[in-house]
Protein backbone atom coordinates (compact mmCIF):
# COMPACT_ATOMS: atom_id res chain seq x y z
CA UNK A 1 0.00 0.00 0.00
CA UNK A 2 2.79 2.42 1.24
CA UNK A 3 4.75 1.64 -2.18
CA UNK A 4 1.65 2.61 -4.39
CA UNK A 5 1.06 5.79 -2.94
CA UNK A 6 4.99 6.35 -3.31
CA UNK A 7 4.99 5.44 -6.99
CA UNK A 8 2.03 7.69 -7.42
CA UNK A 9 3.49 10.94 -5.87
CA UNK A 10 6.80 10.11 -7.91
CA UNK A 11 4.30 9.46 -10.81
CA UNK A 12 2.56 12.76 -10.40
CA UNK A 13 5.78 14.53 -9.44
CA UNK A 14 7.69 13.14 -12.77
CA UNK A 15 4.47 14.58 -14.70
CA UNK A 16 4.73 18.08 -13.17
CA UNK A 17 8.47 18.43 -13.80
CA UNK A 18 7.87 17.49 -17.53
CA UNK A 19 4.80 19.82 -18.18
CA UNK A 20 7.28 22.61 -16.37
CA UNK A 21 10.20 21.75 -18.77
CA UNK A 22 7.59 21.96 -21.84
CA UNK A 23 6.28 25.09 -20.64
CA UNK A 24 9.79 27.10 -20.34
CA UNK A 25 10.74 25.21 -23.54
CA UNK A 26 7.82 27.13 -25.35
CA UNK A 27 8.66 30.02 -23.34
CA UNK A 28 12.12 29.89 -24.65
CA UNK A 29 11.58 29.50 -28.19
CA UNK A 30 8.52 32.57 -28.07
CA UNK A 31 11.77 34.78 -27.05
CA UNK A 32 13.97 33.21 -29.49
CA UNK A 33 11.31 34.53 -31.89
CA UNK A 34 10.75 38.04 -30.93
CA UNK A 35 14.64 38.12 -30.86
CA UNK A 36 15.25 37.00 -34.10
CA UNK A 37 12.14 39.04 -35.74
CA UNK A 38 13.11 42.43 -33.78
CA UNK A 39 16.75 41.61 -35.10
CA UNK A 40 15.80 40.91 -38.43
CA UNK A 41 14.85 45.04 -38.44
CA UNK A 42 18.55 46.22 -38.33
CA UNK A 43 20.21 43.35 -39.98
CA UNK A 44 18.36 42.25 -43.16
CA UNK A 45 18.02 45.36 -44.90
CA UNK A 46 22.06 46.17 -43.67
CA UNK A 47 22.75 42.76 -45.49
CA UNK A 48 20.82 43.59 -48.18
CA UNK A 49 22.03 46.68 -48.73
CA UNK A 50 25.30 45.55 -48.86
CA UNK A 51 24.63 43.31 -51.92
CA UNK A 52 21.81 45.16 -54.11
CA UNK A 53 22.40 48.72 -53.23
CA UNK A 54 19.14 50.99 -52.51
CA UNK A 55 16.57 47.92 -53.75
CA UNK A 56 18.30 45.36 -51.68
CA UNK A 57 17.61 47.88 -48.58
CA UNK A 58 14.14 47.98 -49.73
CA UNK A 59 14.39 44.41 -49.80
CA UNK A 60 15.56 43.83 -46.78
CA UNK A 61 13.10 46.40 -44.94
CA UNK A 62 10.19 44.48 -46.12
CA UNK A 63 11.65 41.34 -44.80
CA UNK A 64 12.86 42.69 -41.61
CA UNK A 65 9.19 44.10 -40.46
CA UNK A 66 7.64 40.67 -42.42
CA UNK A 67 10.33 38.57 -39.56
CA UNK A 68 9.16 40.79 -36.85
CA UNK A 69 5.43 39.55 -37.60
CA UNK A 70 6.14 36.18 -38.58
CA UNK A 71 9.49 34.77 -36.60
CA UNK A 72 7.72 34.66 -33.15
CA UNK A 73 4.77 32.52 -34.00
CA UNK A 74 6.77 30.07 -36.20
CA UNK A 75 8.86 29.81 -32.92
CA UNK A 76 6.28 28.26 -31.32
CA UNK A 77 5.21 26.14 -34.02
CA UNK A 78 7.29 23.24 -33.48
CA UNK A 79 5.93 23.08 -29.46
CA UNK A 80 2.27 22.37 -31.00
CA UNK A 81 3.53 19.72 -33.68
């Protein structure tokens, strides 16, 4: 009896810790997003630039604010599949 309500509190304890890891996992990867997209700002159209001149800024504008939309929620993507 003693060793089945053990095995259930070690059970329920095991359960916690891995719905805590998943939750700073998604946590983690949100932040990694907002980093990358906020980023993305400053150094796409600087990359861009350096390639294509004025349209490659252009360029890279569009796909710097398009990142800072985007880059969070496919962050978090890969937690729901």
């Amino acid at each position: 009896m003693i060793g089945r309500v053990a095995w259930l509190l070690v059970g329920r304890y095991l359960d916690l810790t891995i719905m805590e890891h998943q939750i700073l996992t998604g946590i983690q990867s949100l932040a990694r997003g907002f980093f990358h997209g906020f980023t993305g700002i400053v150094a796409d159209p600087v990359a861009d630039v350096m390639d294509d001149g004025a349209a490659g800024f252009a360029k890279g504008f569009v796909t710097g604010t398009l990142g800072v939309l985007f880059k969070p929620g496919a962050g978090n993507t890969h937690q729901i599949f």
